[in-house]
PDB file of N, CA and C in Angstrom:
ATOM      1  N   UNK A   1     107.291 113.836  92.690  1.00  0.00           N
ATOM      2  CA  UNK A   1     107.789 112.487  92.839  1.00  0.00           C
ATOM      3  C   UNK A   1     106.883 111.530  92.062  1.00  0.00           C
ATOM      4  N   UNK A   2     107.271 110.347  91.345  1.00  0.00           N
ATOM      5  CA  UNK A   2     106.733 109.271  90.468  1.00  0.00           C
ATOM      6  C   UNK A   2     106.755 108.354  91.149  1.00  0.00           C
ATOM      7  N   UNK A   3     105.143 108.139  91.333  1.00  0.00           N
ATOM      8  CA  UNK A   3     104.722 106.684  92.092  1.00  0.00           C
ATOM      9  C   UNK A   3     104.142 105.684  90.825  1.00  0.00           C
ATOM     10  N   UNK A   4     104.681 104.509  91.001  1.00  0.00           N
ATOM     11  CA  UNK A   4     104.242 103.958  90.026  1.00  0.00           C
ATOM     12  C   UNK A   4     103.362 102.586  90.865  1.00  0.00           C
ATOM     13  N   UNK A   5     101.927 103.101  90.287  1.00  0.00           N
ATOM     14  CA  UNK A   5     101.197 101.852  91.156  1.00  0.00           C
ATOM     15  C   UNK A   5     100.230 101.144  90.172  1.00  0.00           C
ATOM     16  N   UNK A   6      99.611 100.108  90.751  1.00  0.00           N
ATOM     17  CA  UNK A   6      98.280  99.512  89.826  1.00  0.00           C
ATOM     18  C   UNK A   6      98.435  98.115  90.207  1.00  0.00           C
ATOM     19  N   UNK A   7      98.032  97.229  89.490  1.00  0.00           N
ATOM     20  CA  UNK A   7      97.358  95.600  89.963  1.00  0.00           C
ATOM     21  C   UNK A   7      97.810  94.649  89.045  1.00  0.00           C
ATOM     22  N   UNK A   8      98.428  93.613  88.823  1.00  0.00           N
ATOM     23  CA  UNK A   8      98.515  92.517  88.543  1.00  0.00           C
ATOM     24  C   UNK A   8      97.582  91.392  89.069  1.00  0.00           C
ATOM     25  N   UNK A   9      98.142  90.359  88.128  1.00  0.00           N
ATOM     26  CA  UNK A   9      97.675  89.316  88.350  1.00  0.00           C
ATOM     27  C   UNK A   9      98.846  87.939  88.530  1.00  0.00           C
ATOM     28  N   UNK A  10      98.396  87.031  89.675  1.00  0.00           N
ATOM     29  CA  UNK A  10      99.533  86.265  89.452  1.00  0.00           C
ATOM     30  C   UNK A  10      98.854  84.376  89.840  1.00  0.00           C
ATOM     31  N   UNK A  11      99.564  83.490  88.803  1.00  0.00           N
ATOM     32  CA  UNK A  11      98.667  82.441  88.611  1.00  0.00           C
ATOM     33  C   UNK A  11      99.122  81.879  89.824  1.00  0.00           C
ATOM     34  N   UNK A  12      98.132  81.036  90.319  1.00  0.00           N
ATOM     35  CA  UNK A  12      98.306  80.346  91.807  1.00  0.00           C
ATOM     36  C   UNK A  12      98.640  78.962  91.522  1.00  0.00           C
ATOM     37  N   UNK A  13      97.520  78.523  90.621  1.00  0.00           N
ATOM     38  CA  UNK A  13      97.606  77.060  90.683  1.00  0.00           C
ATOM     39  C   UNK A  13      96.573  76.206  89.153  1.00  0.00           C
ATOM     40  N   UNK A  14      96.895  75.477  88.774  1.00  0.00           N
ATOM     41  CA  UNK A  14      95.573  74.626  87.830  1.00  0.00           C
ATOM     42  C   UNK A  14      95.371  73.812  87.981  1.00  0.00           C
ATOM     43  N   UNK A  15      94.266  72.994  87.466  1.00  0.00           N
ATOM     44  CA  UNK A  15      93.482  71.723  87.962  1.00  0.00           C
ATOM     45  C   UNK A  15      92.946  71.055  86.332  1.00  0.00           C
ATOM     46  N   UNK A  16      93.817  70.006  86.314  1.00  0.00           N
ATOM     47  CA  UNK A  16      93.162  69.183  84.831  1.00  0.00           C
ATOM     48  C   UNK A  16      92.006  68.552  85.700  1.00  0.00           C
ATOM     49  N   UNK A  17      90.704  68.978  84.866  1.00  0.00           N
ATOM     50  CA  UNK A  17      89.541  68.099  85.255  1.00  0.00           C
ATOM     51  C   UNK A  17      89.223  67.096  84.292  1.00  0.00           C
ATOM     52  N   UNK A  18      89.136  65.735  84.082  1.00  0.00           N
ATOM     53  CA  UNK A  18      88.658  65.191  82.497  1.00  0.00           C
ATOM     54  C   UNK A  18      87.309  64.697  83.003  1.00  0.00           C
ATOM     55  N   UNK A  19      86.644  65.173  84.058  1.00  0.00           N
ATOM     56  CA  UNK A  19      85.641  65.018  84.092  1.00  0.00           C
ATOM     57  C   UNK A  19      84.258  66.096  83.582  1.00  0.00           C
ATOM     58  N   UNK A  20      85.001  67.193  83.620  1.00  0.00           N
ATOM     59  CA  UNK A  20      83.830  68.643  83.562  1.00  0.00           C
ATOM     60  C   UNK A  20      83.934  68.662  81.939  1.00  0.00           C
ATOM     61  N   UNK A  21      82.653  69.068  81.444  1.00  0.00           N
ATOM     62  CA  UNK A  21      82.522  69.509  79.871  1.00  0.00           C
ATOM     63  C   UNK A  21      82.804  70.505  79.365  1.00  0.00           C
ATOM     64  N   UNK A  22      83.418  71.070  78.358  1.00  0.00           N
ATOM     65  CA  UNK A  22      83.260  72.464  77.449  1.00  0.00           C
ATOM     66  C   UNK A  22      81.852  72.856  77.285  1.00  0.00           C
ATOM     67  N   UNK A  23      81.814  74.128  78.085  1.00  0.00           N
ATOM     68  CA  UNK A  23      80.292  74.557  77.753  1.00  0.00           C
ATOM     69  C   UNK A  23      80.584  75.029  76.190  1.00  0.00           C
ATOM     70  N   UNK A  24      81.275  75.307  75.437  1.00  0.00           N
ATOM     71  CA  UNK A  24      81.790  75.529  73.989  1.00  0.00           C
ATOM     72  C   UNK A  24      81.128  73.941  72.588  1.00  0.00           C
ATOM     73  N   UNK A  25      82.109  72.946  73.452  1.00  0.00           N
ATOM     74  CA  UNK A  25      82.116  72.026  72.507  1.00  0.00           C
ATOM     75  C   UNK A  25      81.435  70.747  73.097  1.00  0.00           C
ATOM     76  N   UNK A  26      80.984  70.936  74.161  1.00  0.00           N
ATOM     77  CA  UNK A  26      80.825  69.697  75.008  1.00  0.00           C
ATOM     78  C   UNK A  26      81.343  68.103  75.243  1.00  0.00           C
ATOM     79  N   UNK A  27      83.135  68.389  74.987  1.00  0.00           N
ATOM     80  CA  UNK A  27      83.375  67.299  75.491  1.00  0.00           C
ATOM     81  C   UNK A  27      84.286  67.705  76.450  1.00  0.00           C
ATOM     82  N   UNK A  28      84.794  66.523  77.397  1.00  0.00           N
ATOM     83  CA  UNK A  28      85.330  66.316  78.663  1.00  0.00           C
ATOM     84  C   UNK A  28      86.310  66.272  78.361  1.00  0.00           C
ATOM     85  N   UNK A  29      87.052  67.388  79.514  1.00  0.00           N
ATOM     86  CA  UNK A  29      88.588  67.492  79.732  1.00  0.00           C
ATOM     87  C   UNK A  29      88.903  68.728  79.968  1.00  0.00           C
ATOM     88  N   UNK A  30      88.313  69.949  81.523  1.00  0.00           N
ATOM     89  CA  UNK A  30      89.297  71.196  80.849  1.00  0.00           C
ATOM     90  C   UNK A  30      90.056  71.331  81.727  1.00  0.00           C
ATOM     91  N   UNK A  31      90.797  72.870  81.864  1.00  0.00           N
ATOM     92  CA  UNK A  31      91.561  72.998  82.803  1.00  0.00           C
ATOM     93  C   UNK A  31      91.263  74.468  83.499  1.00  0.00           C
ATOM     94  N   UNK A  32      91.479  74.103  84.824  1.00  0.00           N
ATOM     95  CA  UNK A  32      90.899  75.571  85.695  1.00  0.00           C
ATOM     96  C   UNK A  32      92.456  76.132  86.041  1.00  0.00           C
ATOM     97  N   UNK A  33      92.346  77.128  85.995  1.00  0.00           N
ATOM     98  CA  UNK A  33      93.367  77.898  86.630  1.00  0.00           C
ATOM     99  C   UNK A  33      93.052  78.925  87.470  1.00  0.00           C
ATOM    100  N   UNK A  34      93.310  79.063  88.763  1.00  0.00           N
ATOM    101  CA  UNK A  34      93.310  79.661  89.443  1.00  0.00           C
ATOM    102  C   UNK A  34      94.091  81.444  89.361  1.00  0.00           C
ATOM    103  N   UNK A  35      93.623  81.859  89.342  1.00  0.00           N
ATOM    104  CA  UNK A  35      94.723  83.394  89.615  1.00  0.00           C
ATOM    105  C   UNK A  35      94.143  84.341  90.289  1.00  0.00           C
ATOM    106  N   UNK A  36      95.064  84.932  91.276  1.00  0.00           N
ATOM    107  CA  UNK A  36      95.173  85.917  92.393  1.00  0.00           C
ATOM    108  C   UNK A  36      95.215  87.508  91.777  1.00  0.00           C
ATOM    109  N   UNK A  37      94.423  88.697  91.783  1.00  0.00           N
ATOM    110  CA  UNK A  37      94.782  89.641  91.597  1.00  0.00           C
ATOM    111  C   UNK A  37      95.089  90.853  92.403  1.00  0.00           C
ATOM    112  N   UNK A  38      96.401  91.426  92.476  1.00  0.00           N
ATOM    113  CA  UNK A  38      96.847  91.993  93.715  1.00  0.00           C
ATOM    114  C   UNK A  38      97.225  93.494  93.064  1.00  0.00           C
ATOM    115  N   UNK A  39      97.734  94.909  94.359  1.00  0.00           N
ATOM    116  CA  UNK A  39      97.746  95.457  94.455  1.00  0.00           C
ATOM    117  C   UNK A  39      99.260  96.071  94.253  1.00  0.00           C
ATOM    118  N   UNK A  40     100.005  96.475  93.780  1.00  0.00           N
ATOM    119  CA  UNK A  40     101.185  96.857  93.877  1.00  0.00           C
ATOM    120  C   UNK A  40     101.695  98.219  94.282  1.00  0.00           C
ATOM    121  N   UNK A  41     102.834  98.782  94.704  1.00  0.00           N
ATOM    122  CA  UNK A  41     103.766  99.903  94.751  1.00  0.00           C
ATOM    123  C   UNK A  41     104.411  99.525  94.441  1.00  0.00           C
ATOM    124  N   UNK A  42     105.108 100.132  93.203  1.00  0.00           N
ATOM    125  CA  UNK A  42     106.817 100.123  92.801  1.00  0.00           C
ATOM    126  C   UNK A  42     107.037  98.665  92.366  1.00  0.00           C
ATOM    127  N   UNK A  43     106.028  98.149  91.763  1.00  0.00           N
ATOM    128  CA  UNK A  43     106.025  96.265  91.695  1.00  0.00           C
ATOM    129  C   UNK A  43     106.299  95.736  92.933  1.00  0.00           C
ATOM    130  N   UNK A  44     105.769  96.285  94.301  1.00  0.00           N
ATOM    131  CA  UNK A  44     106.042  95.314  95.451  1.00  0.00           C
ATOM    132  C   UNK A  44     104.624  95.026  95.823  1.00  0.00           C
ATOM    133  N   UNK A  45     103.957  93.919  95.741  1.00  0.00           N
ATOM    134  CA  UNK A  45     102.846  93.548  96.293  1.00  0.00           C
ATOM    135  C   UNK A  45     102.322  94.196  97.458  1.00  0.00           C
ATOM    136  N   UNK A  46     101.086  95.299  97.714  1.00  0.00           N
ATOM    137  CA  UNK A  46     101.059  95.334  98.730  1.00  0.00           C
ATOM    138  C   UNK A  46     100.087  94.531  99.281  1.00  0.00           C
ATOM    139  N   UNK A  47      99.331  93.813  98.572  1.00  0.00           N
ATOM    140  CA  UNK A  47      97.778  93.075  99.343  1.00  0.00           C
ATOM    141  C   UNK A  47      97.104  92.419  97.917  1.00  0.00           C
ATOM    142  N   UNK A  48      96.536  91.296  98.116  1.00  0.00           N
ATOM    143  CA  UNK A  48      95.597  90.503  97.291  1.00  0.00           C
ATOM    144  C   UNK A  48      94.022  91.643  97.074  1.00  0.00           C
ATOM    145  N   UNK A  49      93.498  91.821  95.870  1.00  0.00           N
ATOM    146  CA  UNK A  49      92.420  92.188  95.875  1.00  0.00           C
ATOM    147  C   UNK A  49      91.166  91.403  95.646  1.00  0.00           C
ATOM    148  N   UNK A  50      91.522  89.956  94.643  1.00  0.00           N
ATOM    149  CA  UNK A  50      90.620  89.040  94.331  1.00  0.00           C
ATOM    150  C   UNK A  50      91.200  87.849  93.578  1.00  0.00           C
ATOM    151  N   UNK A  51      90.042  87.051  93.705  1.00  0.00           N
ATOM    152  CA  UNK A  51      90.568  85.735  93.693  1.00  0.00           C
ATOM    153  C   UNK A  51      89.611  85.038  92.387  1.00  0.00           C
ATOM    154  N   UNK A  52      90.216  84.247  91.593  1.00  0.00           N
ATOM    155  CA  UNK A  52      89.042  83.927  90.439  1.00  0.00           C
ATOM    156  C   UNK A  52      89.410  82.982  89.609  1.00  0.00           C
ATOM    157  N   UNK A  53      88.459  81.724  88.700  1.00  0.00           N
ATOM    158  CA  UNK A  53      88.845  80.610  88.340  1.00  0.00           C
ATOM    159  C   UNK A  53      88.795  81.259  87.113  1.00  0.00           C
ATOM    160  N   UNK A  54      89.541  80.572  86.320  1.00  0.00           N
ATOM    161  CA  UNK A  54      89.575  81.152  84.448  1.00  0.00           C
ATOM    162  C   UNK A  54      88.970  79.506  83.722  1.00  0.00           C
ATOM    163  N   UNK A  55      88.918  78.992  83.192  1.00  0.00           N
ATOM    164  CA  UNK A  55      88.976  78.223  82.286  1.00  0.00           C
ATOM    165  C   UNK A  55      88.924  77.750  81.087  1.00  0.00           C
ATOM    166  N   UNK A  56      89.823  76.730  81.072  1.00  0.00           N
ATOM    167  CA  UNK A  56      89.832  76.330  79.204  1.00  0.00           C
ATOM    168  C   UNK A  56      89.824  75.516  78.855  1.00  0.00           C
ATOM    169  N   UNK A  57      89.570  74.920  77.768  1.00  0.00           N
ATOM    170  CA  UNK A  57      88.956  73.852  76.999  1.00  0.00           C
ATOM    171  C   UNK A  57      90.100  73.329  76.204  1.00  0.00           C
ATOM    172  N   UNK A  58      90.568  71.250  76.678  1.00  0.00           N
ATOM    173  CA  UNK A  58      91.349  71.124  76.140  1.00  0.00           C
ATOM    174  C   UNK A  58      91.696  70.588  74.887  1.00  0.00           C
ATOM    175  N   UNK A  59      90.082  70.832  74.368  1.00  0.00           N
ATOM    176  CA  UNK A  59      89.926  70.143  72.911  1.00  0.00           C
ATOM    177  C   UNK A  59      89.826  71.258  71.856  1.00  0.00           C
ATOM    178  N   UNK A  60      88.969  72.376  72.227  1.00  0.00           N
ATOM    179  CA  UNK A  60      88.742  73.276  71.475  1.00  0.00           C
ATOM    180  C   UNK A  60      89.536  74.701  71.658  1.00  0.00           C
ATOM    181  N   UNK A  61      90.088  74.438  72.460  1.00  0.00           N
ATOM    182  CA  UNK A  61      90.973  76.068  73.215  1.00  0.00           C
ATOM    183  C   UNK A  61      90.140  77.310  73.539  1.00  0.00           C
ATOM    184  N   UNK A  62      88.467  76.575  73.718  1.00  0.00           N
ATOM    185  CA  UNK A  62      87.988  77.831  74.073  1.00  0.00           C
ATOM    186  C   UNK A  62      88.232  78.311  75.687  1.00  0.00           C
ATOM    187  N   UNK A  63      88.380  79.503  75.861  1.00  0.00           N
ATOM    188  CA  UNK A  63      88.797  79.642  77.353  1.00  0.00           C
ATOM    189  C   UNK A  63      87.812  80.747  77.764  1.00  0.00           C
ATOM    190  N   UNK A  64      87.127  81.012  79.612  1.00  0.00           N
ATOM    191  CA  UNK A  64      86.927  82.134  79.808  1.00  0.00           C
ATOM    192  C   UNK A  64      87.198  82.289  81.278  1.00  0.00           C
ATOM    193  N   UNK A  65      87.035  83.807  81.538  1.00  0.00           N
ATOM    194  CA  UNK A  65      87.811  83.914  83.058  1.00  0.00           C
ATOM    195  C   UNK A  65      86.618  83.728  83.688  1.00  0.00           C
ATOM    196  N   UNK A  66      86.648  84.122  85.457  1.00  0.00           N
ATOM    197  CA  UNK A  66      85.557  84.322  86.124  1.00  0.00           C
ATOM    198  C   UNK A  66      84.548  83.183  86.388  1.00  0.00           C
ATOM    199  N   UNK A  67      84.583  81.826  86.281  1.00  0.00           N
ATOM    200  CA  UNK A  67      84.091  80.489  86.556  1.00  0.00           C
ATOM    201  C   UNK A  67      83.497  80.963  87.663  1.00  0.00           C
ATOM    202  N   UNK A  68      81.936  80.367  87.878  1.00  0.00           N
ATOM    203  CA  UNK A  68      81.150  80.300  88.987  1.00  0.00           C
ATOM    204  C   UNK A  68      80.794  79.123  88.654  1.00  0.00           C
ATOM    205  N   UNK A  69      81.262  78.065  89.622  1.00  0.00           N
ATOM    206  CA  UNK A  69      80.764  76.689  89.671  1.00  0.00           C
ATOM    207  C   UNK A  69      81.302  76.212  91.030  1.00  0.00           C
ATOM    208  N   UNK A  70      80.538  74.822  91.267  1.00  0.00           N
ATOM    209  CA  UNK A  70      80.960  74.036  92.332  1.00  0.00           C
ATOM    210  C   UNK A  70      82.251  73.738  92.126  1.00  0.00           C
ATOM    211  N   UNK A  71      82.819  72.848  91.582  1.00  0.00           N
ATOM    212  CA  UNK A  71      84.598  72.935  91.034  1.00  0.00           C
ATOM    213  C   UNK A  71      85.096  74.001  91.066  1.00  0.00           C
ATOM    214  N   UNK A  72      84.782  75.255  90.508  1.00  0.00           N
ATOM    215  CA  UNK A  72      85.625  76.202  90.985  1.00  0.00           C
ATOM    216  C   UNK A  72      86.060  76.570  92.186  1.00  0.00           C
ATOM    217  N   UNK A  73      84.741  77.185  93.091  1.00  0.00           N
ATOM    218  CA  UNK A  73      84.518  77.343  94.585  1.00  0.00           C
ATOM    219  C   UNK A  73      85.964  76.365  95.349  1.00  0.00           C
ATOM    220  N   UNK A  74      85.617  74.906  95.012  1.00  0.00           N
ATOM    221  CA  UNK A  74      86.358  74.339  95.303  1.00  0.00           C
ATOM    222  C   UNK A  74      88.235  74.348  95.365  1.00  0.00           C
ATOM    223  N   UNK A  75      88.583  74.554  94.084  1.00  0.00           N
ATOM    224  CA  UNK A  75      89.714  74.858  93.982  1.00  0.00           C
ATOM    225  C   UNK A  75      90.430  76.085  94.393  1.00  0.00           C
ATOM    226  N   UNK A  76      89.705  77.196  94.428  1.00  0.00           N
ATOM    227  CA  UNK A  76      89.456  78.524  94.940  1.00  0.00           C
ATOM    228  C   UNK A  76      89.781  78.090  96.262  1.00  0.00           C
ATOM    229  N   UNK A  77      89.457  77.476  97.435  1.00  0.00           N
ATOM    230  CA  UNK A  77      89.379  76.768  98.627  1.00  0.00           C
ATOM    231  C   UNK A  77      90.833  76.282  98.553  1.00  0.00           C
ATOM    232  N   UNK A  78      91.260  75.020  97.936  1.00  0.00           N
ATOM    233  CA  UNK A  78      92.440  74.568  97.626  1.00  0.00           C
ATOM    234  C   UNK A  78      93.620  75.769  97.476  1.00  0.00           C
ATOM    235  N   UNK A  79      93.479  76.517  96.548  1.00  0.00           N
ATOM    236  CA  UNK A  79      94.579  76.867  95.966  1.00  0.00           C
ATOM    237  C   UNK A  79      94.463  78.659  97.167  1.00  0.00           C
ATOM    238  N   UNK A  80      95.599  78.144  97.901  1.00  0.00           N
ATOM    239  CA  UNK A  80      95.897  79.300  99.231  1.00  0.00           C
ATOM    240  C   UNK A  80      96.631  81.035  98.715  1.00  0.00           C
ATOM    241  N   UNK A  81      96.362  81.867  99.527  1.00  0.00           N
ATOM    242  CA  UNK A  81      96.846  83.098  98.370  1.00  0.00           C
ATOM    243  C   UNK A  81      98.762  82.847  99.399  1.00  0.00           C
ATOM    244  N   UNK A  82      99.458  83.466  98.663  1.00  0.00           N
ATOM    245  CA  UNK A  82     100.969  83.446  98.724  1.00  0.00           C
ATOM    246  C   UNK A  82     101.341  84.694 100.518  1.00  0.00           C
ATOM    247  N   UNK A  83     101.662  84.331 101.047  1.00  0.00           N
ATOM    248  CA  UNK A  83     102.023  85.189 101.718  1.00  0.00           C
ATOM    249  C   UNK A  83     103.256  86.296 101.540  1.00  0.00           C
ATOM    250  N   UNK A  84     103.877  86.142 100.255  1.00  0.00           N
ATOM    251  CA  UNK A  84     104.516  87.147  99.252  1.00  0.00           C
ATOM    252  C   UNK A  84     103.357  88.543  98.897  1.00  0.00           C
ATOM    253  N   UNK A  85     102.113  88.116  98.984  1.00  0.00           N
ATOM    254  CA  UNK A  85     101.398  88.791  98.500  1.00  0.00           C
ATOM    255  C   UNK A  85     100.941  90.251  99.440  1.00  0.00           C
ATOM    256  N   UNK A  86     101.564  89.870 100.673  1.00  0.00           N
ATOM    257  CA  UNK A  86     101.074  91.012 101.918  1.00  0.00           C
ATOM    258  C   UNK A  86     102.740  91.850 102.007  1.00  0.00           C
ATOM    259  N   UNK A  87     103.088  91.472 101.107  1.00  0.00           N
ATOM    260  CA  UNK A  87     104.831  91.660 101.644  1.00  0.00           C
ATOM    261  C   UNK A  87     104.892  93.792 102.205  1.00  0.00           C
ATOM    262  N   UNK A  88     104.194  93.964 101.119  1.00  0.00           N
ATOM    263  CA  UNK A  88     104.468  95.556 101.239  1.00  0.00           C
ATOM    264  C   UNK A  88     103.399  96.294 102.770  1.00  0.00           C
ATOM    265  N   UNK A  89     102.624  95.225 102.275  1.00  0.00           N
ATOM    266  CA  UNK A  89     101.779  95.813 104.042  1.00  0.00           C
ATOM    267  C   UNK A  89     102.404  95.673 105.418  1.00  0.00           C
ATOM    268  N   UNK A  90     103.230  94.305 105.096  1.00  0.00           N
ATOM    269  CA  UNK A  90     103.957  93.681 105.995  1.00  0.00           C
ATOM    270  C   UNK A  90     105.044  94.935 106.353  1.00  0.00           C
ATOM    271  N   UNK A  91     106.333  95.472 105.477  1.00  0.00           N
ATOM    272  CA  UNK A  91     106.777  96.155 105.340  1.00  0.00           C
ATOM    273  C   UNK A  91     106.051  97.671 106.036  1.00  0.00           C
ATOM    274  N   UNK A  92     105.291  98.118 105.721  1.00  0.00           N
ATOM    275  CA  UNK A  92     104.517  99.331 105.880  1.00  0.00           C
ATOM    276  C   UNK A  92     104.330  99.589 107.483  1.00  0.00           C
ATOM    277  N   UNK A  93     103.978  98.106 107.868  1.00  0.00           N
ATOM    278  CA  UNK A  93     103.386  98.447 109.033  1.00  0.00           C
ATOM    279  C   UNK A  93     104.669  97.686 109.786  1.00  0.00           C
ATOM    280  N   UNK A  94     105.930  97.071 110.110  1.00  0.00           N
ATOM    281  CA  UNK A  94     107.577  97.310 110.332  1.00  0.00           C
ATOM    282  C   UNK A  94     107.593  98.538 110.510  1.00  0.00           C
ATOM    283  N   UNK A  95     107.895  99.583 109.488  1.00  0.00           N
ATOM    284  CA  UNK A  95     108.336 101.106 109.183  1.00  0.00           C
ATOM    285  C   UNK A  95     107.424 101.714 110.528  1.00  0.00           C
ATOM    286  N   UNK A  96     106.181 101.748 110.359  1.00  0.00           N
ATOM    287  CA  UNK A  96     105.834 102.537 111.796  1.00  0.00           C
ATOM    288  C   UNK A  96     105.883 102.021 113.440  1.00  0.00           C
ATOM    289  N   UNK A  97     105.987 100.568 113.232  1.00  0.00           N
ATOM    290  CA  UNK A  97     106.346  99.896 114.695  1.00  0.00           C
ATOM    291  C   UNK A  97     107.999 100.531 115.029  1.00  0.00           C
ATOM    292  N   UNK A  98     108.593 100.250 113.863  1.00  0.00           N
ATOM    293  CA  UNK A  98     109.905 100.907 114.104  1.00  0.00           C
ATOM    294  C   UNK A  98     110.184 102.498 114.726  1.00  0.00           C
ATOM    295  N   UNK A  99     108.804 103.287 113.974  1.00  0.00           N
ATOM    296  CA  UNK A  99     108.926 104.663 114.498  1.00  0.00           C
ATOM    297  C   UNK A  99     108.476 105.052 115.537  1.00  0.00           C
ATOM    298  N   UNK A 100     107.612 104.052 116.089  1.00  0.00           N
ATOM    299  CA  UNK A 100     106.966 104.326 117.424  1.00  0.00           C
ATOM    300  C   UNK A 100     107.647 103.615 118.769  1.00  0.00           C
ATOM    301  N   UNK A 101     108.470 102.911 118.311  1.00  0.00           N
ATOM    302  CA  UNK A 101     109.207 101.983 118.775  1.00  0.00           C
ATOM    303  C   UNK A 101     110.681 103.503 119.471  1.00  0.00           C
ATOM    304  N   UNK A 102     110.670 103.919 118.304  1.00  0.00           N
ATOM    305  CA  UNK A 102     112.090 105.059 118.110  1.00  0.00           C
ATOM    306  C   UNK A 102     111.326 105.995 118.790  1.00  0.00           C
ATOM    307  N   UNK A 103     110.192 106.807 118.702  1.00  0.00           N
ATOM    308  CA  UNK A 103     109.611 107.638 119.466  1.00  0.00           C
ATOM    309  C   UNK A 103     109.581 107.037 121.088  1.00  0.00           C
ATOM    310  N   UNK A 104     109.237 106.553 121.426  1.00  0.00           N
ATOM    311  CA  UNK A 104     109.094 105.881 122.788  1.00  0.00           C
ATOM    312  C   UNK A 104     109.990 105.570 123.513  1.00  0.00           C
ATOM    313  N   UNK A 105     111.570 105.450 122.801  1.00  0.00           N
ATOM    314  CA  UNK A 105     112.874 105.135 123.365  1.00  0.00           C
ATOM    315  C   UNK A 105     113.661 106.240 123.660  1.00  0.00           C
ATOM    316  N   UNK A 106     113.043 107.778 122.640  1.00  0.00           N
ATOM    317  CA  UNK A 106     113.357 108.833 123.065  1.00  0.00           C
ATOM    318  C   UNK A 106     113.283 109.578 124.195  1.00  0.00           C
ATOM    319  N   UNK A 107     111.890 109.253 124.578  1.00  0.00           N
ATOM    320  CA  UNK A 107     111.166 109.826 125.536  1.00  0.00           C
ATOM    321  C   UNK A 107     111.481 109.406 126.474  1.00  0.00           C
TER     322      UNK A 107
END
């Protein structure tokens, strides 16, 4: 049987700052983006694995992932993970309440 599994990524949210600098070019203006990276079966989400700021620069287009800063932290805080994102765990654990549910009604 063909299981097809592995991880995506899916964008949550962004934040124009025109206050923070390009560590690249050093002028003011970038943009954070938030994105969620999750777990899949069969492309059904089963669970979030991590959470992480990217950013880019809106003068120079320099961009990089993985932001460790106070602003990030922050938006990271802000920007909530999807409850789409548990769907298959959600599912998973239905399927055995259901079977224990069915075992117990037998008996």
């Amino acid at each position: 049987m063909l299981v097809i599994f592995g991880s995506s990524i899916k964008l949550l949210n962004y934040f124009e700052d025109d206050f923070s600098t390009c560590e690249n070019c050093n002028q003011t203006g970038v943009t954070y983006r938030i994105v969620q990276k999750y777990y899949h079966v069969f492309w059904l989400p089963v669970f979030p694995l991590e959470k992480y700021t990217g950013m880019s620069c809106n003068n120079c287009n320099y961009s990089r992932d993985n932001i460790i800063s106070e602003n990030s932290a922050t938006y990271e805080k802000i920007s909530k993970t999807p409850i789409y994102l548990y769907s298959g765990l959600i599912i998973f654990i239905l399927l055995i309440l259901n079977v224990l549910f069915a075992v117990v009604m037998t008996t």
